[in-house]
N, C-alpha and C. Protein backbone atom coordinates (compact mmCIF):
# COMPACT_ATOMS: atom_id res chain seq x y z
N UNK A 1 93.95 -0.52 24.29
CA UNK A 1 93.03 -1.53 23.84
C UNK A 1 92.39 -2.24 25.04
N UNK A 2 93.01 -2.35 26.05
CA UNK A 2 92.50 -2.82 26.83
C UNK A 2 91.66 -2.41 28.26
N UNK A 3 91.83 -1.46 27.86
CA UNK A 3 90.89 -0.11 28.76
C UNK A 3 89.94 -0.04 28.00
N UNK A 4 89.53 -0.28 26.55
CA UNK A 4 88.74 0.34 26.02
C UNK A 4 87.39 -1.50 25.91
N UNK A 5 88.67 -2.20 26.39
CA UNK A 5 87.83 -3.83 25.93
C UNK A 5 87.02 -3.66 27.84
N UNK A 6 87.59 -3.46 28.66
CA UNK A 6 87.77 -3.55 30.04
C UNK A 6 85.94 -2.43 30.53
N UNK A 7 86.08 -1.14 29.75
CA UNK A 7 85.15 -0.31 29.62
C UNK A 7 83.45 -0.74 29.17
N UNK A 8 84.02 -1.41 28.20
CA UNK A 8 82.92 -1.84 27.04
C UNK A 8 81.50 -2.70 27.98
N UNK A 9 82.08 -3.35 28.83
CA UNK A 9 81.07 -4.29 29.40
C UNK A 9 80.84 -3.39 31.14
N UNK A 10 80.36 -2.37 30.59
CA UNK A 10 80.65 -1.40 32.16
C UNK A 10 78.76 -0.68 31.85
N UNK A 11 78.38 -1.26 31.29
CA UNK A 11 76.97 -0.26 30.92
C UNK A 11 75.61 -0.69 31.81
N UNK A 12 75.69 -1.71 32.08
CA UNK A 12 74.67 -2.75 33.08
C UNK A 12 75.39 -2.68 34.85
N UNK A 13 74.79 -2.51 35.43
CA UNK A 13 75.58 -2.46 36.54
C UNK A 13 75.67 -3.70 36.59
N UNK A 14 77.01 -3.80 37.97
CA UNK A 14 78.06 -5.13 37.70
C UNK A 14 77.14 -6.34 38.42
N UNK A 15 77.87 -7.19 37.70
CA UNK A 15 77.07 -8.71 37.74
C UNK A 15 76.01 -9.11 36.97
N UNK A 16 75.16 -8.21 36.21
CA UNK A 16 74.10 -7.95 35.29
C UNK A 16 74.15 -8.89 33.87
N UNK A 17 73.36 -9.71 33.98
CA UNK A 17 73.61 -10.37 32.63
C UNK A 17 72.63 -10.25 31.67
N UNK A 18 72.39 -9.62 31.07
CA UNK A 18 71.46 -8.49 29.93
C UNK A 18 70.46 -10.02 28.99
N UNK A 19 71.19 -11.28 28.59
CA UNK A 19 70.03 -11.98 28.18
C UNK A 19 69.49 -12.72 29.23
N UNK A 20 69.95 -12.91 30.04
CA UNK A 20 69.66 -13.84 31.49
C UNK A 20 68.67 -13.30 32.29
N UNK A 21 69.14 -11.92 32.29
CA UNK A 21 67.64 -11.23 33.43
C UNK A 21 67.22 -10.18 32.59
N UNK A 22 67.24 -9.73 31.59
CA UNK A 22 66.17 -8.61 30.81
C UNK A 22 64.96 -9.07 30.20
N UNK A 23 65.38 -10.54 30.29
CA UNK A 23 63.76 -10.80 29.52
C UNK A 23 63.34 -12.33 30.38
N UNK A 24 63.90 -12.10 31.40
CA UNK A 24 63.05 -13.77 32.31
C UNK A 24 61.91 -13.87 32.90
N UNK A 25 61.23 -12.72 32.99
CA UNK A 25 60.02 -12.05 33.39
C UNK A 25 60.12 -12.77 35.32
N UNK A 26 61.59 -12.30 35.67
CA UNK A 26 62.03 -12.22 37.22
C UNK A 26 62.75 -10.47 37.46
N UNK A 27 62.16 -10.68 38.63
CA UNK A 27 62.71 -9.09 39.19
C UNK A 27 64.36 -9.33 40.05
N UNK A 28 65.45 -9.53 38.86
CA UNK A 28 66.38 -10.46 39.35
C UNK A 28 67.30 -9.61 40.35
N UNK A 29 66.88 -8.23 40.78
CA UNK A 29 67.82 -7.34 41.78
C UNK A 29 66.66 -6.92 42.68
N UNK A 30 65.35 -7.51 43.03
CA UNK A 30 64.27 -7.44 43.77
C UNK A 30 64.27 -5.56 44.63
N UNK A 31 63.79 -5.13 42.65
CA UNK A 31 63.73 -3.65 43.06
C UNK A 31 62.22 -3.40 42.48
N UNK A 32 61.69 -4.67 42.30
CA UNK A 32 59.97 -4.07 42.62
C UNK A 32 59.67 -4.07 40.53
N UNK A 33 60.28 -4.21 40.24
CA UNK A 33 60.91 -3.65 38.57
C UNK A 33 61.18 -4.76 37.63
N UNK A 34 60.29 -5.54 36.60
CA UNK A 34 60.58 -6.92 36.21
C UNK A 34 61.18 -6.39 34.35
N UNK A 35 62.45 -7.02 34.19
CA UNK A 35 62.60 -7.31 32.85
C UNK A 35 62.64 -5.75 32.12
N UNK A 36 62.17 -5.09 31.24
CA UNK A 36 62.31 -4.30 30.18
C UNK A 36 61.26 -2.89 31.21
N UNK A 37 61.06 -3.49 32.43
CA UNK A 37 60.40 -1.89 33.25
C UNK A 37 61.91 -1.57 33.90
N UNK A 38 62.46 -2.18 34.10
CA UNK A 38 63.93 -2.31 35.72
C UNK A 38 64.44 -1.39 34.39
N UNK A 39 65.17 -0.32 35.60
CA UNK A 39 66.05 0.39 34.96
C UNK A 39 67.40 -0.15 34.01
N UNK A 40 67.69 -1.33 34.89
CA UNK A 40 68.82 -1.68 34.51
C UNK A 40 69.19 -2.47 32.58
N UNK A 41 67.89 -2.13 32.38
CA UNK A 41 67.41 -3.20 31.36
C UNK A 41 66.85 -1.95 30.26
N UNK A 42 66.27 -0.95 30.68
CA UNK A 42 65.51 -0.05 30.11
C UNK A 42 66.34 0.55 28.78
N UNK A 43 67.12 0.96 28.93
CA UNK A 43 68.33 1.51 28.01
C UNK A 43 68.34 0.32 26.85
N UNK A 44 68.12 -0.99 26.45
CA UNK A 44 68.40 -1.75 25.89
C UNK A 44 67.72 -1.85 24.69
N UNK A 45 68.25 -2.13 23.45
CA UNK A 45 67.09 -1.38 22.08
C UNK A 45 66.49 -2.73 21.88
N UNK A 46 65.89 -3.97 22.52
CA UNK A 46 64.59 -4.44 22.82
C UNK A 46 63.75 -4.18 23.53
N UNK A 47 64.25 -3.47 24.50
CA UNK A 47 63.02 -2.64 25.49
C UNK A 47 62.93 -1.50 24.95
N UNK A 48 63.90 -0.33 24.52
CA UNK A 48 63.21 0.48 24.26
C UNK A 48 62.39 0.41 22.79
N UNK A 49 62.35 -1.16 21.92
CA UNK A 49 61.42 -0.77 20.68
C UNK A 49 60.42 -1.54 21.19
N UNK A 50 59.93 -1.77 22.46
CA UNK A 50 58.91 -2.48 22.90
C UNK A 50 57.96 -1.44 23.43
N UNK A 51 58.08 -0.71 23.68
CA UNK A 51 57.55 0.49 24.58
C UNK A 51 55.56 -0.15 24.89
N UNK A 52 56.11 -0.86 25.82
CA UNK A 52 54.52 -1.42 26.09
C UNK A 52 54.82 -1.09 28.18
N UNK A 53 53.68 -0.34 28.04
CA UNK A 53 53.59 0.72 29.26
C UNK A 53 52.35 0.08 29.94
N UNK A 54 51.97 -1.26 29.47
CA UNK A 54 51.17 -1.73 30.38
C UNK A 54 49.94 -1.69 31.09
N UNK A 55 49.40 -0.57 30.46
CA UNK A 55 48.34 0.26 30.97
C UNK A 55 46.58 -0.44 30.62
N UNK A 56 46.60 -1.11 29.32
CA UNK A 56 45.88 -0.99 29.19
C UNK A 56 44.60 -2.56 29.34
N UNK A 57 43.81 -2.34 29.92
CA UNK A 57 43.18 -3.47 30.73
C UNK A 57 43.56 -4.90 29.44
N UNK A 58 43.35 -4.95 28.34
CA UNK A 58 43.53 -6.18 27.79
C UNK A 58 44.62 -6.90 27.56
N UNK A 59 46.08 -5.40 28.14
CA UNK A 59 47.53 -6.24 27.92
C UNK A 59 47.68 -7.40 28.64
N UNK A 60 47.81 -8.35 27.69
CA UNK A 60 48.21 -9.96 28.36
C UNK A 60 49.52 -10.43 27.55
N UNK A 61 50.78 -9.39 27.77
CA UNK A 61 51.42 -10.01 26.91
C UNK A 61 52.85 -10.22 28.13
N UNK A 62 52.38 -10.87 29.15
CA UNK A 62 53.31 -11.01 30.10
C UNK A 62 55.09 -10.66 30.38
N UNK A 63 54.81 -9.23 30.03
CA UNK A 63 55.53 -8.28 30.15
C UNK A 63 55.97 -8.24 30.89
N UNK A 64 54.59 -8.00 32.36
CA UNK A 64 55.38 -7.90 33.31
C UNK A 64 54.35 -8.73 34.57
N UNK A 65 54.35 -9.33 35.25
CA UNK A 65 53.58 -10.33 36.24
C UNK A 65 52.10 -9.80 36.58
N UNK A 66 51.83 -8.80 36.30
CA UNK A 66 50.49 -8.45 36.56
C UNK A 66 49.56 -8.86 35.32
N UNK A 67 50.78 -8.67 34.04
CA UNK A 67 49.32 -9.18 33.16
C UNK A 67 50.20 -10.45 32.69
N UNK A 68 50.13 -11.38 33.47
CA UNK A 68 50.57 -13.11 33.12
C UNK A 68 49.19 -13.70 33.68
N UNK A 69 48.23 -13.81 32.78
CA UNK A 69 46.90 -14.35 33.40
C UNK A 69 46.74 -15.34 32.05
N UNK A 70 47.10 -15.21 31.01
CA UNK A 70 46.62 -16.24 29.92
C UNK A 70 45.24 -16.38 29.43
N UNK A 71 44.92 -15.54 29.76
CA UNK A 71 42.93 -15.68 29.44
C UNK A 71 42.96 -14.71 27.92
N UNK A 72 43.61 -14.32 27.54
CA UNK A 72 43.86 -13.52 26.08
C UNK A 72 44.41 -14.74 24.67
N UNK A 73 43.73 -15.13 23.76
CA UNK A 73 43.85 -15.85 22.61
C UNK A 73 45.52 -15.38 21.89
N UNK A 74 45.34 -13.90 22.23
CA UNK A 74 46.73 -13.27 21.49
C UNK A 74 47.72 -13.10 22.56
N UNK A 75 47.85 -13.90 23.85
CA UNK A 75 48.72 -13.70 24.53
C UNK A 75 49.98 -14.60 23.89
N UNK A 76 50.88 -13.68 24.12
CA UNK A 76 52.73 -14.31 24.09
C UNK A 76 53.04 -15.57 24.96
């Protein structure tokens, strides 16, 4: 039981705190990679039912620091 409790919190690499830095829109292991893009976060079934790839000139839904501009009515 206790290998298996000990295991359980082994999926984020260590020190990783999954509500603290997956969605603070900070690149909290300064690998270039913010929130639900960072690998470490990617695996997580709010990022992966988000699948917003950022691409497209009107995304303003400050995802990720490039589109945090606020000039969009429907921005988050």
């Amino acid at each position: 039981m206790l290998l298996l409790f000990g295991l359980s919190g082994c999926s984020l690499a260590a020190g990783f705190e999954e509500a603290a830095e997956c969605f603070d829109g900070a690149d909290n292991d300064a690998d270039g990679a913010y929130d639900c893009d960072d690998s470490d976060c990617a695996q997580l079934a709010d990022c992966a039912a988000s699948d917003d790839d950022d691409s497209s000139p009107a995304d303003d839904d400050d995802s990720s620091p490039a589109d945090d501009d606020d000039s969009s009515p429907a921005d988050d």
